[in-house]
Protein backbone atom coordinates (compact mmCIF):
# COMPACT_ATOMS: atom_id res chain seq x y z
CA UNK A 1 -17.53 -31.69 -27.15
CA UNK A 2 -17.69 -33.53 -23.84
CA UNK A 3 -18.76 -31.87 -20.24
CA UNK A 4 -15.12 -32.31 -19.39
CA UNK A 5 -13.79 -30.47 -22.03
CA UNK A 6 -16.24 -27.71 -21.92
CA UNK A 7 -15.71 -27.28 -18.35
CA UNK A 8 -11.37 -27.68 -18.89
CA UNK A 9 -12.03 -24.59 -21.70
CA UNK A 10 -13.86 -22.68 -19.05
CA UNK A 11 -11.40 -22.95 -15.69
CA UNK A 12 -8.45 -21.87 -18.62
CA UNK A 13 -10.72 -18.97 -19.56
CA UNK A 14 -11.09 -18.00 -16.13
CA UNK A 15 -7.68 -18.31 -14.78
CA UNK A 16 -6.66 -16.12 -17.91
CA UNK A 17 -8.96 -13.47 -16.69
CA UNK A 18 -7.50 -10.85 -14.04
CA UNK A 19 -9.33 -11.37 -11.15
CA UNK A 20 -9.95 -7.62 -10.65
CA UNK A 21 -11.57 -7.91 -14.02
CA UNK A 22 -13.16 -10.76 -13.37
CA UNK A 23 -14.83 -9.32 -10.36
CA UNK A 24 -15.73 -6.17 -11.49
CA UNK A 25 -17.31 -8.12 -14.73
CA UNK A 26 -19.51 -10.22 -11.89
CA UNK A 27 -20.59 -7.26 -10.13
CA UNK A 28 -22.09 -5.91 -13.12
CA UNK A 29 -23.51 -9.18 -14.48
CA UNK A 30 -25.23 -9.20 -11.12
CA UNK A 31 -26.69 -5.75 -11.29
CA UNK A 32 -28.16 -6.34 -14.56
CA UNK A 33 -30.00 -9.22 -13.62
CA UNK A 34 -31.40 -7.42 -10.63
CA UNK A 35 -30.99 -4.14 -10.31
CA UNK A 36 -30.42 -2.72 -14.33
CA UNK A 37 -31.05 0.63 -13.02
CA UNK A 38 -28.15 0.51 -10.24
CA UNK A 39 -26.46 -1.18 -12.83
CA UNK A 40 -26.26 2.37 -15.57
CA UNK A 41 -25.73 4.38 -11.97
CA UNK A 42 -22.83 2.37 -10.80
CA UNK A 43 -20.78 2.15 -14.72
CA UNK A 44 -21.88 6.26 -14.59
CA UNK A 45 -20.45 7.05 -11.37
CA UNK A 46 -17.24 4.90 -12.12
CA UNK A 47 -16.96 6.89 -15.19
CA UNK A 48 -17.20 10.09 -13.97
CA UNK A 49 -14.94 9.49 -10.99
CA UNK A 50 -12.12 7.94 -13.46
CA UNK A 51 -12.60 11.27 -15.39
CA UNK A 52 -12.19 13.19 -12.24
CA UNK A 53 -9.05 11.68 -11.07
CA UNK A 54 -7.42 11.14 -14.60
CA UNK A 55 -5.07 14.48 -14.37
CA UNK A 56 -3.93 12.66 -10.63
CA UNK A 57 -3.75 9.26 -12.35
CA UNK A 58 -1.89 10.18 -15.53
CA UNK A 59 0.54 12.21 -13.20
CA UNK A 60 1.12 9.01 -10.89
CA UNK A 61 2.03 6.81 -13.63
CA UNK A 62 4.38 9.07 -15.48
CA UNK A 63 6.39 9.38 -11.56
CA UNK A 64 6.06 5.39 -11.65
CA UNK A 65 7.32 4.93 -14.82
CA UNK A 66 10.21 7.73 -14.84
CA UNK A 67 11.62 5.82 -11.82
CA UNK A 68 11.73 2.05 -13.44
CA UNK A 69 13.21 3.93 -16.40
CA UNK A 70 16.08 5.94 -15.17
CA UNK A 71 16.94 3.56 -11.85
CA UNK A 72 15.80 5.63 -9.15
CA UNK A 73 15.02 2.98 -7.06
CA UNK A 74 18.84 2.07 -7.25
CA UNK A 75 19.42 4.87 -4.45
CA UNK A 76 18.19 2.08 -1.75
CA UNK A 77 21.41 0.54 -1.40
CA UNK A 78 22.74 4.85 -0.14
CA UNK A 79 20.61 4.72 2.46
CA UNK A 80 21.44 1.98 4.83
CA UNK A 81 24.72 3.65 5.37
CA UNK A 82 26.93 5.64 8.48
CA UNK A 83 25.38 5.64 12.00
CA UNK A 84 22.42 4.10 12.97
CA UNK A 85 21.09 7.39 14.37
CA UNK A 86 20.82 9.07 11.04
CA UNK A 87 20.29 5.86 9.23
CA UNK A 88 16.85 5.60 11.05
CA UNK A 89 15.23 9.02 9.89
CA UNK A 90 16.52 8.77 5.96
CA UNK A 91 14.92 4.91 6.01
CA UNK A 92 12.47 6.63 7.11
CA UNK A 93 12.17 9.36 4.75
CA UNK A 94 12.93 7.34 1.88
CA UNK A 95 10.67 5.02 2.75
CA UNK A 96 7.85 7.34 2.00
CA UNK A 97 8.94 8.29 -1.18
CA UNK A 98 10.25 4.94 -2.76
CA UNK A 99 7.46 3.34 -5.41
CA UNK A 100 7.38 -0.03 -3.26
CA UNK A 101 4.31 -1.77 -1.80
CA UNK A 102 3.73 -4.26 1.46
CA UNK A 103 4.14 -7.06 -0.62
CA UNK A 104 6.99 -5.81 -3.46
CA UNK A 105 9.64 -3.99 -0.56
CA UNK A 106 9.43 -7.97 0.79
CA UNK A 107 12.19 -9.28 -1.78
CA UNK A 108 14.60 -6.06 -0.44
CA UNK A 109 13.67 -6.33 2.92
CA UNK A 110 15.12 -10.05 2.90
CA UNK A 111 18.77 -8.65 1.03
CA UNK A 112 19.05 -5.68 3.71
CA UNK A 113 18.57 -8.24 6.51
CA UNK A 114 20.91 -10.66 4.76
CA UNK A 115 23.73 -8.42 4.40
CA UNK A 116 23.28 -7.44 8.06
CA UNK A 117 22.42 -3.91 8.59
CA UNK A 118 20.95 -3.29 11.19
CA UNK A 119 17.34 -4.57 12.10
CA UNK A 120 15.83 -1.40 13.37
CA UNK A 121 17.16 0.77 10.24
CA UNK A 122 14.79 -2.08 8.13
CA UNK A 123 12.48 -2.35 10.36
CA UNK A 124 11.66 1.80 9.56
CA UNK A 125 11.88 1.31 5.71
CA UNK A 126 9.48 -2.07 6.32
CA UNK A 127 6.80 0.07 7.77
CA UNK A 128 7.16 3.65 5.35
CA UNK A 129 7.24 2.30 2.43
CA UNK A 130 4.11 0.57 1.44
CA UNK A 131 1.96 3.83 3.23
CA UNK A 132 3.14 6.29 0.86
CA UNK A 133 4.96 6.73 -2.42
CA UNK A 134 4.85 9.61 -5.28
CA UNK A 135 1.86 7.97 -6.99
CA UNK A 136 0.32 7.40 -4.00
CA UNK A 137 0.52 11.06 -2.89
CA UNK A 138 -0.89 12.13 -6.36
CA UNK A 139 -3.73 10.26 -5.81
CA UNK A 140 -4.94 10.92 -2.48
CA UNK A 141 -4.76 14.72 -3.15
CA UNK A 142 -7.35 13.91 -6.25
CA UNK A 143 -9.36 11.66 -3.81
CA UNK A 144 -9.14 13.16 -0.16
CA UNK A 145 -7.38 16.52 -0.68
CA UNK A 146 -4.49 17.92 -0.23
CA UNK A 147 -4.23 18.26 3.24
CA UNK A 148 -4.90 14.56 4.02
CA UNK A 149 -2.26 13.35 1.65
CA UNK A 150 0.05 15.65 3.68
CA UNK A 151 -1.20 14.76 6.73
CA UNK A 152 -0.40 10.99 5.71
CA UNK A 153 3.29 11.52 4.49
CA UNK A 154 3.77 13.17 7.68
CA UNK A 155 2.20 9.77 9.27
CA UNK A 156 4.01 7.70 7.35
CA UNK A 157 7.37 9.29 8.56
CA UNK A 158 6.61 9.19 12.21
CA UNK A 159 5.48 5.72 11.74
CA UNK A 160 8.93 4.94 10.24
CA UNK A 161 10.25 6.80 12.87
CA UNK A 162 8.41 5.18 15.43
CA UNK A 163 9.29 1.40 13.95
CA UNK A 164 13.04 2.49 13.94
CA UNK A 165 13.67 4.04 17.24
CA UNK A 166 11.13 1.13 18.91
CA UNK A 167 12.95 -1.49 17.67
CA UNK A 168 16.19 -0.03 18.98
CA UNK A 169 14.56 0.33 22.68
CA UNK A 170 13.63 -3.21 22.60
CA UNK A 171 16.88 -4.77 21.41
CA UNK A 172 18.45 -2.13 24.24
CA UNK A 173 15.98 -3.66 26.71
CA UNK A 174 17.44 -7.20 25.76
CA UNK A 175 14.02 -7.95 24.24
CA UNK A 176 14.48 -11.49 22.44
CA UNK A 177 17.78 -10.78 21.57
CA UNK A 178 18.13 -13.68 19.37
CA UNK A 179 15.05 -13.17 16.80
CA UNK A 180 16.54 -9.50 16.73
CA UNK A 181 20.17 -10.56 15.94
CA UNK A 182 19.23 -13.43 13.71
CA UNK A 183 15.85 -11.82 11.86
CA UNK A 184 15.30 -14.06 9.03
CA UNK A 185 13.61 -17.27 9.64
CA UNK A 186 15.83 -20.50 8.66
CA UNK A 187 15.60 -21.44 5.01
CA UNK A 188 14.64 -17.97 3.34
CA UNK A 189 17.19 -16.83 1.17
CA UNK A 190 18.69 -12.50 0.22
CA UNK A 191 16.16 -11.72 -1.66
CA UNK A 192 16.10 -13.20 -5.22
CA UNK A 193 16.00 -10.41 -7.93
CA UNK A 194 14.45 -8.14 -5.70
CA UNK A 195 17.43 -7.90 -3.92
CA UNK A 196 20.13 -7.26 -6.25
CA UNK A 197 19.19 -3.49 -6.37
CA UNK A 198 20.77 -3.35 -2.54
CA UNK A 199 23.48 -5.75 -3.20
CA UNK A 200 24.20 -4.33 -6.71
CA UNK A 201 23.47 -1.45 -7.11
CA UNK A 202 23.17 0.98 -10.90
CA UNK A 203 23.64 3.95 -11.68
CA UNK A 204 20.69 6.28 -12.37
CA UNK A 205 20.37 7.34 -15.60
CA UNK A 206 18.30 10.38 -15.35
CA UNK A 207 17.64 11.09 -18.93
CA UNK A 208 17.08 8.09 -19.51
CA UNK A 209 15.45 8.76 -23.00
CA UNK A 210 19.04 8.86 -24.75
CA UNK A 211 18.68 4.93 -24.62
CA UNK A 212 16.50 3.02 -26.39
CA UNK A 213 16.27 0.26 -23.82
CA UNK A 214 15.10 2.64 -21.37
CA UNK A 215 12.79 4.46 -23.24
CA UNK A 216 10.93 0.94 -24.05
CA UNK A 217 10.94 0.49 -20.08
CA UNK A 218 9.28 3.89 -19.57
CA UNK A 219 6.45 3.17 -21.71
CA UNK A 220 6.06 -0.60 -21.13
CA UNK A 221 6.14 0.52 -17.28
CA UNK A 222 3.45 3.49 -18.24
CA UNK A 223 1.29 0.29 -19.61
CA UNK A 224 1.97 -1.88 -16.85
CA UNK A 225 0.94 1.32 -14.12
CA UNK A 226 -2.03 2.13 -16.28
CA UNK A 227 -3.43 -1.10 -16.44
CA UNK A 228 -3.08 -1.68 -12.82
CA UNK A 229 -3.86 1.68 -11.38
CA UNK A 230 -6.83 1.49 -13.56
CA UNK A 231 -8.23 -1.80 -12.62
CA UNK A 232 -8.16 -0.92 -8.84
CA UNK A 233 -9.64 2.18 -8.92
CA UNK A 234 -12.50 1.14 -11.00
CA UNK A 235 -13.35 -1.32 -8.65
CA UNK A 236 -12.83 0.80 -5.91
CA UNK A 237 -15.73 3.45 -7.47
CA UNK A 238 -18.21 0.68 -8.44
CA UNK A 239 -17.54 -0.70 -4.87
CA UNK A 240 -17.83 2.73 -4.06
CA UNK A 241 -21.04 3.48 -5.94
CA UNK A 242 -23.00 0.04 -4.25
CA UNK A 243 -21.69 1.44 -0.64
CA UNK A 244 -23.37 4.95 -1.06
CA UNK A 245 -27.15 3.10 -2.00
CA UNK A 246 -26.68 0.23 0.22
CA UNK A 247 -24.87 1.23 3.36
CA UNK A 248 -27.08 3.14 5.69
CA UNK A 249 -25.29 6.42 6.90
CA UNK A 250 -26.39 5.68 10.43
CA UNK A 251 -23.89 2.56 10.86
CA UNK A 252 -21.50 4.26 9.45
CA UNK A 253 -21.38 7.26 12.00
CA UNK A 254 -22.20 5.14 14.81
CA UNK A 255 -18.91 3.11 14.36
CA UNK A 256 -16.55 5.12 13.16
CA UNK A 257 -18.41 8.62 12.90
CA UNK A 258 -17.05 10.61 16.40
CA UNK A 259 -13.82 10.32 16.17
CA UNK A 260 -13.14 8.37 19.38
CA UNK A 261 -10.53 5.90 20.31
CA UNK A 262 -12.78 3.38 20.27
CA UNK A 263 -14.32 4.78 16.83
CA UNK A 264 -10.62 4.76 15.29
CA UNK A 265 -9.41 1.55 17.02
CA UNK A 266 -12.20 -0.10 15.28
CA UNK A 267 -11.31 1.32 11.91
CA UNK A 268 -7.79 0.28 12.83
CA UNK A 269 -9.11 -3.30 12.72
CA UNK A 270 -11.06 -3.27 10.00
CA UNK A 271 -8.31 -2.37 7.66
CA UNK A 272 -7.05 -5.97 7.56
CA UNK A 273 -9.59 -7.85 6.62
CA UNK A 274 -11.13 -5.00 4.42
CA UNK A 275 -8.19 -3.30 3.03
CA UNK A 276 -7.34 -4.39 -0.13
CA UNK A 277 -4.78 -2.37 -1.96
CA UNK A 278 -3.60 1.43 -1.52
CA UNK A 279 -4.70 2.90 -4.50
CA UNK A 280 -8.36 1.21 -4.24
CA UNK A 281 -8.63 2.12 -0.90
CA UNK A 282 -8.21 5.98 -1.17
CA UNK A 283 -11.67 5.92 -3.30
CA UNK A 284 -13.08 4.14 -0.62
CA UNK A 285 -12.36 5.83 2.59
CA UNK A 286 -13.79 9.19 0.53
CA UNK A 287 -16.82 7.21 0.03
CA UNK A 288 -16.60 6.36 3.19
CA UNK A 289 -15.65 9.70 5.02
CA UNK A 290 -19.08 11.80 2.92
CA UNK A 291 -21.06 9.35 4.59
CA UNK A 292 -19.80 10.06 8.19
CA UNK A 293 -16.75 8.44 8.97
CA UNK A 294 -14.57 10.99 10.23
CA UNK A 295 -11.68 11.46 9.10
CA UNK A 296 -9.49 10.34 11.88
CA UNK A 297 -10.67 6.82 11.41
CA UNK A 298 -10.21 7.06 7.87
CA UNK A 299 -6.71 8.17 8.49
CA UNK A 300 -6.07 5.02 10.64
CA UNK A 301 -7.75 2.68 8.10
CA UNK A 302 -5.22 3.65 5.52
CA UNK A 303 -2.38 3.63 7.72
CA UNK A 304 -3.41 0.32 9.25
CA UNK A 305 -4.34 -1.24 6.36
CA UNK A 306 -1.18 -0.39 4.19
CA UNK A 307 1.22 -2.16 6.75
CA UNK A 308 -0.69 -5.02 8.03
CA UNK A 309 -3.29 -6.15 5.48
CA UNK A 310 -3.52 -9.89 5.11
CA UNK A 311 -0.73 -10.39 1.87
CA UNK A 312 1.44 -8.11 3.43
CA UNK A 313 1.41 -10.18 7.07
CA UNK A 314 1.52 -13.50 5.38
CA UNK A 315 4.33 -11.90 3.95
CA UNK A 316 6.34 -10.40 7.01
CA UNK A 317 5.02 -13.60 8.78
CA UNK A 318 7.07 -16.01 6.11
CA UNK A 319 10.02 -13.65 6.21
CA UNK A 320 11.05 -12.86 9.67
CA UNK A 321 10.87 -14.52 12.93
CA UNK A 322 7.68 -14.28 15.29
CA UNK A 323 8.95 -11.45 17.74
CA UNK A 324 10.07 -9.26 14.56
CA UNK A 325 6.62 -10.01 13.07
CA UNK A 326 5.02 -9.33 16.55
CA UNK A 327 7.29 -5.93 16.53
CA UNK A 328 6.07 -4.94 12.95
CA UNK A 329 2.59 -5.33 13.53
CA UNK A 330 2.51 -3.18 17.13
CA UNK A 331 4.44 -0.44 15.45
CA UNK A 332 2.25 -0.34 12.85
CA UNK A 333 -0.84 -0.56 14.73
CA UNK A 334 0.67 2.10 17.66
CA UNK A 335 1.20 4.38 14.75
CA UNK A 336 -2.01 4.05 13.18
CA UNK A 337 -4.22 4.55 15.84
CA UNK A 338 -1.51 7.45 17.16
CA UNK A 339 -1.56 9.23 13.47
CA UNK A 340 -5.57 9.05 13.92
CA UNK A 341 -6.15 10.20 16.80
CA UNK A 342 -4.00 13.34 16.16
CA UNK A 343 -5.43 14.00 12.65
CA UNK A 344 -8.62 13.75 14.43
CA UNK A 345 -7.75 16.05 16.94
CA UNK A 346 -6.71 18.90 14.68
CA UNK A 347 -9.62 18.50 11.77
């Protein structure tokens, strides 16, 4: 067998891996070859934290799965409907309860701006949805508590809120009136697939086990949410695991440990580069939070890093034009730090 072919065989072996997998594999391979003892901590301490959170985990995925199965998500296309007064606090409310993340809510985002309603309804539903959803709330009580996964849904609401009613000032104010009458950039289309669940809606079947199609959605969407939820949060505890041995507890209270503005704006910033998906994140910021970080900053990481991490902007970025991507990411930020500062203040 040639180099070339050995080396062909090995770049289709790799792209077949996950690359959550894949990494997670690395980091170990690593450990053994330097560190074997950090190595049987790190696979220990995943373990046990997997165990921990498996009542949280199994609970998130059965919510996840119910909703594929019996069309939940098909209540969307209700809510962009009557004035734009109450529009703008049900967005905002279902927003933080629909199972959609930054980069999945893009394909309906495109359809509701398509169709025409109105920008600042979307705009609310564009920034609550990828900060909080049943699963999500499931497992940031097993993480962080109940009181911060309260704390957050309330957060994610006002953030809505604040999106919504913001957006409606500026287009008031005359505020580049033509971005905010004509969001979408030229070329992109409503939405594909994604899109058809505002544009055509179902409806929900909510015992849905009376069909054998559905019933094979449930449990292929239990797989699907397993696998996934899994992966992420096992990387997120043996990220987790390396942080407590190898980041010093001193940086960690000097910049984000008092709870400032200046502590939380930095954690605000941080969450783009750094943030890399919801569920693996909650692991983290516990992590983070036992070593110092208070939880204010924490608080904003999350927040921050939900709306505005680097898929999700390239995202909004190829969507809509610049002042509505401009918009998104100062609402989102604005909120963040806000929603920080005032968890701060009363912890």
């Amino acid at each position: 067998m040639t180099t070339t072919n050995i080396l062909t065989r090995l770049n289709r072996s790799v792209r077949q891996w996950d690359g959550v997998l894949l990494a997670i594999a690395l980091i170990f391979l690593v450990l053994i070859l330097l560190v074997p003892a950090q190595a049987s901590d790190s696979l220990r301490f995943t373990l046990n934290n997997l165990w921990q959170v498996l009542p949280f985990l199994l609970l998130s995925i059965g919510i996840a799965a119910y909703t594929q199965a019996s069309g939940a998500d098909n209540l969307i296309a209700k809510v962009f409907q009557g004035r734009l007064a109450v529009m703008i606090p049900v967005a905002a409310l279902f927003g933080a309860f629909s199972p959609f993340c930054s980069c999945g809510v893009i394909p309906i985002i495109a359809a509701l701006l398509s169709m025409g309603v109105p920008v600042a309804a979307v705009m609310t539903f564009w920034l609550s949805s990828p900060l909080m959803d049943p699963s999500m709330f499931m497992l940031t009580v097993g993480t962080l508590g109940l009181k911060f996964a309260i704390a957050k849904t309330i957060a994610t609401i006002a953030i809505g809120l604040l999106g919504g009613f913001g957006t409606l000032a500026l287009m008031r104010a005359g505020f580049a009136p033509q971005a905010f009458t004509h969001p979408l950039r030229d070329g992109v289309g409503n939405g594909g697939c994604g899109g058809s669940k505002v544009r055509k809606p179902k409806a929900v079947v909510w015992k849905f086990w009376g069909e054998s199609e559905r019933r094979k959605k449930f449990w292929q969407g239990a797989g699907n949410n397993t696998v996934f939820l899994g992966k992420w949060l096992a990387f997120a505890f043996v990220l987790e695991s390396l942080m407590l041995v190898y980041v010093p507890d001193a940086w960690i209270q000097t910049i984000a440990g008092n709870g400032s503005v200046l502590s939380i704006a930095g954690a605000t910033l941080v969450g783009i580069p750094a943030y890399l998906n919801g569920y693996a994140a909650l692991p983290l910021v516990a992590g983070l939070i036992e070593q110092g970080m208070a939880p204010g900053a924490g608080m904003a990481f999350l927040l921050a890093g939900g709306a505005t991490s680097i898929p999700a902007m390239i995202a909004v970025f190829a969507l809509a034009r610049r002042p509505i991507f401009l918009a998104y990411l100062g609402f989102a930020f604005l909120g963040a730090i806000t929603a920080g500062l005032i968890y701060a203040s009363v912890i």
